[in-house]
Protein backbone atom coordinates (compact mmCIF):
# COMPACT_ATOMS: atom_id res chain seq x y z
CA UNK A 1 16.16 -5.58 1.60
CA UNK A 2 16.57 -2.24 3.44
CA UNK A 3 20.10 -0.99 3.70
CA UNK A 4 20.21 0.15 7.10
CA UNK A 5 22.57 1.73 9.84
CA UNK A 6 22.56 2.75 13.77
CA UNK A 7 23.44 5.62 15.15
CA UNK A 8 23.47 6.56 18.95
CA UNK A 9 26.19 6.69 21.81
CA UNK A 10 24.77 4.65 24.32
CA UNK A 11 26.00 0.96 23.59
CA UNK A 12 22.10 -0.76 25.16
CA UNK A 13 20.34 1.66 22.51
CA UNK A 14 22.37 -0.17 19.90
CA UNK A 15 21.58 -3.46 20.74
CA UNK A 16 18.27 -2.56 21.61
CA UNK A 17 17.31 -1.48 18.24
CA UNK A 18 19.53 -4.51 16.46
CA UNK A 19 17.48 -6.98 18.20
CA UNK A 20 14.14 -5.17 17.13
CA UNK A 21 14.93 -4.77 13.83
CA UNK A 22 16.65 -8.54 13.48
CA UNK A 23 13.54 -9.92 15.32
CA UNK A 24 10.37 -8.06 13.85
CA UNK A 25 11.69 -6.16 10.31
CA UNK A 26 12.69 -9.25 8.01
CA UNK A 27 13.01 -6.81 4.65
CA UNK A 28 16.15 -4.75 7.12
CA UNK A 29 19.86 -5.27 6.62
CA UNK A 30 21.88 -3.99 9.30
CA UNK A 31 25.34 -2.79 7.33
CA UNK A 32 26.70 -1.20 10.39
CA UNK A 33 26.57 0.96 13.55
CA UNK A 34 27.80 3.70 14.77
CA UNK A 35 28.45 5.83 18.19
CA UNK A 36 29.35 9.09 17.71
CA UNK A 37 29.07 11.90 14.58
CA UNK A 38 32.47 11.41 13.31
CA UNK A 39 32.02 7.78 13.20
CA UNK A 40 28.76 7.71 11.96
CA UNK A 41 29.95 10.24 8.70
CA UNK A 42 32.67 7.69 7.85
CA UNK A 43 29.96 4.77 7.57
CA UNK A 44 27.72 6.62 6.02
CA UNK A 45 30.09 7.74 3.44
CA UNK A 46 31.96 3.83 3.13
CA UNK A 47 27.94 1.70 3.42
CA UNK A 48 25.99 4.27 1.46
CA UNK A 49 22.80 2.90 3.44
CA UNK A 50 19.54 3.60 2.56
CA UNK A 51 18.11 4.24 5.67
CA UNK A 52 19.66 5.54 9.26
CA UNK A 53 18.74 5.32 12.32
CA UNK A 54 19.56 8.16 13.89
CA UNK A 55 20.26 9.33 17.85
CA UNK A 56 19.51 13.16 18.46
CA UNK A 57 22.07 13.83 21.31
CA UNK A 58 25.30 11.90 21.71
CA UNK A 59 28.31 12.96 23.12
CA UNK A 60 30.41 14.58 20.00
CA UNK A 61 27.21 16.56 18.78
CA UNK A 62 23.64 16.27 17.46
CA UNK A 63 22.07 13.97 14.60
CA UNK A 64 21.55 16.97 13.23
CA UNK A 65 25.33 18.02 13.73
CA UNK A 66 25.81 15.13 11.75
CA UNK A 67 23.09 15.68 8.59
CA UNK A 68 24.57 19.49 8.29
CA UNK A 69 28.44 17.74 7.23
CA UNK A 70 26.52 16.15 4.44
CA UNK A 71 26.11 18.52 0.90
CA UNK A 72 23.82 15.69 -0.87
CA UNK A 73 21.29 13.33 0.97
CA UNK A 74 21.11 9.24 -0.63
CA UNK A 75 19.83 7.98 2.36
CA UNK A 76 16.57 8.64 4.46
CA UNK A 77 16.51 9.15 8.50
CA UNK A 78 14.22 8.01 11.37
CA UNK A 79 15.21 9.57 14.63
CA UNK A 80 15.32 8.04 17.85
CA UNK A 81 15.74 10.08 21.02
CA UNK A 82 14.95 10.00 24.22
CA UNK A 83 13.65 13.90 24.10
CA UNK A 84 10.28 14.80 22.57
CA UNK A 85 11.44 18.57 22.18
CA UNK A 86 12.99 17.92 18.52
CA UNK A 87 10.06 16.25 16.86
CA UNK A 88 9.49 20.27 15.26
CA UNK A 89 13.17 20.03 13.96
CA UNK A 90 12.79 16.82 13.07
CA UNK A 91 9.97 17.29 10.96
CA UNK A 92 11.87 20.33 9.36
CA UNK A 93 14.50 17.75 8.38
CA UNK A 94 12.24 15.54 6.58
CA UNK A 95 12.45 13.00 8.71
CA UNK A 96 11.05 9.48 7.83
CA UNK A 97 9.72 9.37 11.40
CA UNK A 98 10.62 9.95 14.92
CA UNK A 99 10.69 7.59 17.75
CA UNK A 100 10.94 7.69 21.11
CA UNK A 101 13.02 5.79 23.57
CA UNK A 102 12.29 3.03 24.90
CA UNK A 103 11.47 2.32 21.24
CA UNK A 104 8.01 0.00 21.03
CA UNK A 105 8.35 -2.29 18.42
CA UNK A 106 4.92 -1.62 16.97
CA UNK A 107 6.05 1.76 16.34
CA UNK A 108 8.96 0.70 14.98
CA UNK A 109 7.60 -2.02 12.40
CA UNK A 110 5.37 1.08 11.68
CA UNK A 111 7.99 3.63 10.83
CA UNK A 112 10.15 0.33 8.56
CA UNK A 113 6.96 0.25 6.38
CA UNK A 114 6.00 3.61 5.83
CA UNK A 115 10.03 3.86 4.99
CA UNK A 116 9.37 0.54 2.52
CA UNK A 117 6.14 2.33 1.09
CA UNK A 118 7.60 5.91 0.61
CA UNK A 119 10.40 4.18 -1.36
CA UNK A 120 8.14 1.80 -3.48
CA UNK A 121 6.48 5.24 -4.27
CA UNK A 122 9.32 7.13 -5.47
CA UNK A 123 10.54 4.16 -7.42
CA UNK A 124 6.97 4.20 -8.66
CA UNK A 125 7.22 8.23 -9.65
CA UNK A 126 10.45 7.21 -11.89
CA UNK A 127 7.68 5.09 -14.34
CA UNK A 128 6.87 8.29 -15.75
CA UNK A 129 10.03 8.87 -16.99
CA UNK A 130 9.84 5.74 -18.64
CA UNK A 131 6.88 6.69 -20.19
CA UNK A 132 8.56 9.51 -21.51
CA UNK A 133 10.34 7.65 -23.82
CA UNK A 134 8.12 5.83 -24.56
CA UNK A 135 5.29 8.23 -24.90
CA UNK A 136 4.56 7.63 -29.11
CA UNK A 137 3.59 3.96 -27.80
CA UNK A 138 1.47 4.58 -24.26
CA UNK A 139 -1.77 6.22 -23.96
CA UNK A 140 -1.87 6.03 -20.03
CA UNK A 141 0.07 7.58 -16.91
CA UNK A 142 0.97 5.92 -13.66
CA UNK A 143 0.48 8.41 -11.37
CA UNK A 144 2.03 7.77 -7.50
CA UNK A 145 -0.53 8.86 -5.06
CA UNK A 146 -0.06 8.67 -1.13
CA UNK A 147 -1.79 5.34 -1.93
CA UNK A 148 -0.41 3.67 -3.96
CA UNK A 149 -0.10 4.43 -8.06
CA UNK A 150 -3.24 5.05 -10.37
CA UNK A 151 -3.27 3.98 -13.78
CA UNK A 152 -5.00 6.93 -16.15
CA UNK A 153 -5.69 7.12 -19.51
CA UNK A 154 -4.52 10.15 -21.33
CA UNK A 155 -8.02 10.95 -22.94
CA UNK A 156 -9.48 10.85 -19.46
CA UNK A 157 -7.72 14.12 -18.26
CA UNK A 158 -8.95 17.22 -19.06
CA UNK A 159 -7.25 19.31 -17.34
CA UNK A 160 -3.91 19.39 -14.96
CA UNK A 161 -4.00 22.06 -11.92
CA UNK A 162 -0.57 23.32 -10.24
CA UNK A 163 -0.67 23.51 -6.66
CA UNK A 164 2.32 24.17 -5.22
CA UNK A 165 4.91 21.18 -5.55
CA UNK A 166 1.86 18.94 -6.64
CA UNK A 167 0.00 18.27 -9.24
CA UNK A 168 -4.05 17.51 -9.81
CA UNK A 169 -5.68 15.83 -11.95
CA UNK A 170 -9.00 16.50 -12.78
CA UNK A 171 -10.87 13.16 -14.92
CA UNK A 172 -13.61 12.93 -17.43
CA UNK A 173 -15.61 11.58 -14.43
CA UNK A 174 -14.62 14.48 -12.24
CA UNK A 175 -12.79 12.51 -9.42
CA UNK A 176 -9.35 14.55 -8.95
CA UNK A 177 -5.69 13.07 -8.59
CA UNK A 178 -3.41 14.44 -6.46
CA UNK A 179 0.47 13.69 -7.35
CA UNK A 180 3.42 14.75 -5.67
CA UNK A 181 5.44 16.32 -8.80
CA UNK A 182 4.87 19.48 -10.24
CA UNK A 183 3.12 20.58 -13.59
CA UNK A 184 6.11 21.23 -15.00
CA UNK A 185 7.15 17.87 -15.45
CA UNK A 186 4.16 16.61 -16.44
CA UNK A 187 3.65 19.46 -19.53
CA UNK A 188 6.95 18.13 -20.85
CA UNK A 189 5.26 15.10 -21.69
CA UNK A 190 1.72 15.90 -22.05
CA UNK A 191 2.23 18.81 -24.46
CA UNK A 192 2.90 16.12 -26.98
CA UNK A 193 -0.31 14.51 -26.28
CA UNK A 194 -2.28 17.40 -27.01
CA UNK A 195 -2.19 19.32 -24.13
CA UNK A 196 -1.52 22.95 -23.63
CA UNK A 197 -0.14 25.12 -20.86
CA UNK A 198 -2.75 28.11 -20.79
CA UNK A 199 -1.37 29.23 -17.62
CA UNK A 200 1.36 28.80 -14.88
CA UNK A 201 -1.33 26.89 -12.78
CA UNK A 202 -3.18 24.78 -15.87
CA UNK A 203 -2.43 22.25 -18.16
CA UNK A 204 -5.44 21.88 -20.62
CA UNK A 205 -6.61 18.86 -22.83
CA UNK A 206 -7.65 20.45 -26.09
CA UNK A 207 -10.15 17.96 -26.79
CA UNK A 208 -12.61 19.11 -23.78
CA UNK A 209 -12.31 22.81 -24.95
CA UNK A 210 -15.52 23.61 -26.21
CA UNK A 211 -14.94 27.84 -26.29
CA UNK A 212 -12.42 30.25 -26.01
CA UNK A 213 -13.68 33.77 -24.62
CA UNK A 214 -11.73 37.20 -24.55
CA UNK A 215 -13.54 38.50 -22.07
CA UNK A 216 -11.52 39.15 -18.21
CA UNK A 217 -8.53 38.61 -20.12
CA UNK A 218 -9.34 35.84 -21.96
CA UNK A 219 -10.33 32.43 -20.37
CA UNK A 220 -11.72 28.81 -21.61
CA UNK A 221 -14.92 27.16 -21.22
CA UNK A 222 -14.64 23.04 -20.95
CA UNK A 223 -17.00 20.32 -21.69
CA UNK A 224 -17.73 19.96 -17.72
CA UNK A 225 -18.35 23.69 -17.95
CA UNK A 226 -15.32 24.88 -16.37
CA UNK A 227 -13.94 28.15 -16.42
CA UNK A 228 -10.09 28.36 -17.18
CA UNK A 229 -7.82 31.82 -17.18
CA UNK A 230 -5.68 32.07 -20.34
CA UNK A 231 -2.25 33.90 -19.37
CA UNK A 232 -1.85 36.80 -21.42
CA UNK A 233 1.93 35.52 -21.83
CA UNK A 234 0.18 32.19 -23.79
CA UNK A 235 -2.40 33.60 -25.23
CA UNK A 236 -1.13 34.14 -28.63
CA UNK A 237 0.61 30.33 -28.88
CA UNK A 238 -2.69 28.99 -27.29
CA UNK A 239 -4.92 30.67 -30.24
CA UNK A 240 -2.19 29.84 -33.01
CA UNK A 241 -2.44 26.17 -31.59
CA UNK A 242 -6.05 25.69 -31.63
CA UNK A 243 -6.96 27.35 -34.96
CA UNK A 244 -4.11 24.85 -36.23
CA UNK A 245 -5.13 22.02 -34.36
């Protein structure tokens, strides 16, 4: 079950949105509500939900009035507001969603599930620390996607590609994998699997190297014929590691 609280001022919002949630959201729990800020704070702080509903204006102050008193975020927000002009800010917030009053329950059962399938996903993403510590005995990742999670085997990567917060994998049968964590955490694990961070940007299965070349810096040639900068910073550790291997 969802851990969830109310917040908004007006008393008929309240009820409106208890009703909803009690009538077409069966995996919510509805630990509280509150009216105002100050009020809404103190729950927070006593229920610990995992999920808010949250009014934009209300007499004491903003939701937003309300997220800046918190230093640490364990709980996720959908806004509801009768004013379309914060859905920017909203978004900045990293809002689960935002809805607009009168709230249509379609939208609402909507905005519960992508809740319930963004946190099956990040309890998903903790599996690879799992697999951490248990990496001598695994030869496959479970990777969460915006799908779902994707089972890969180990000797199917060749190579890992930074992009910003994210992380792609690129296959043996050249279909790509796009994760939401970055390379970093991933070389922590992989570098004991025989992988090798040439770069800032790639993460490099020794296995599909088939050349190393000197040339533009220096760069590597895989088995699907891609061409891969070596870092001058790892160059020396790369070409101690493969004449070892």
């Amino acid at each position: 079950m969802i851990q969830v609280v109310i917040v908004d001022d007006e008393s008929k919002g309240r009820k409106t949105l208890h009703n909803f949630l009690n009538k077409f959201c069966p995996n919510v729990n509805i630990i509280g509500d509150a009216n105002s800020v100050e009020t809404a704070k103190i729950l927070i702080d006593t229920k610990q939900p995992e999920l808010v509903f949250l009014d934009i204006e209300m007499q004491d102050g903003s939701g937003f009035d309300l997220l800046a008193k918190f230093d640490t975020f364990n709980f996720n927000v959908i806004f509801v507001t009768a004013h379309n002009d914060y859905a920017l800010k909203a978004i900045k917030c990293s809002a689960v969603d935002y809805l607009l009053k009168p709230v249509l329950p379609e939208e609402l059962i909507f905005a519960v599930n992508k809740f319930s399938k963004e946190k099956e996903l990040k309890n998903l993403s903790h599996r690879l620390e799992n697999l951490i510590s248990n990496k001598h005995e695994i030869n496959r990742l479970a990777l969460p996607t915006n799908t779902g999670i994707e089972l890969l085997k180990i000797n199917e990567i060749v190579f890992c590609e930074s992009s910003g917060n994210y992380t792609i994998f690129n296959t043996t049968t050249n279909k790509k994998i796009m994760v939401s964590k970055t390379i970093k955490e991933y070389d922590a694990f992989l570098s004991e699997c025989n992988f090798f961070r040439i770069h800032q940007s790639y993460l490099v299965n020794l296995d599909y190297i088939t050349e190393f070349n000197k040339n533009d810096g220096g760069f590597v040639i895989l088995t699907n014929n891609k061409k891969l900068p070596v870092s001058r910073r790892n160059k020396q550790a790369f070409l101690e590691k493969i004449l070892n291997k």
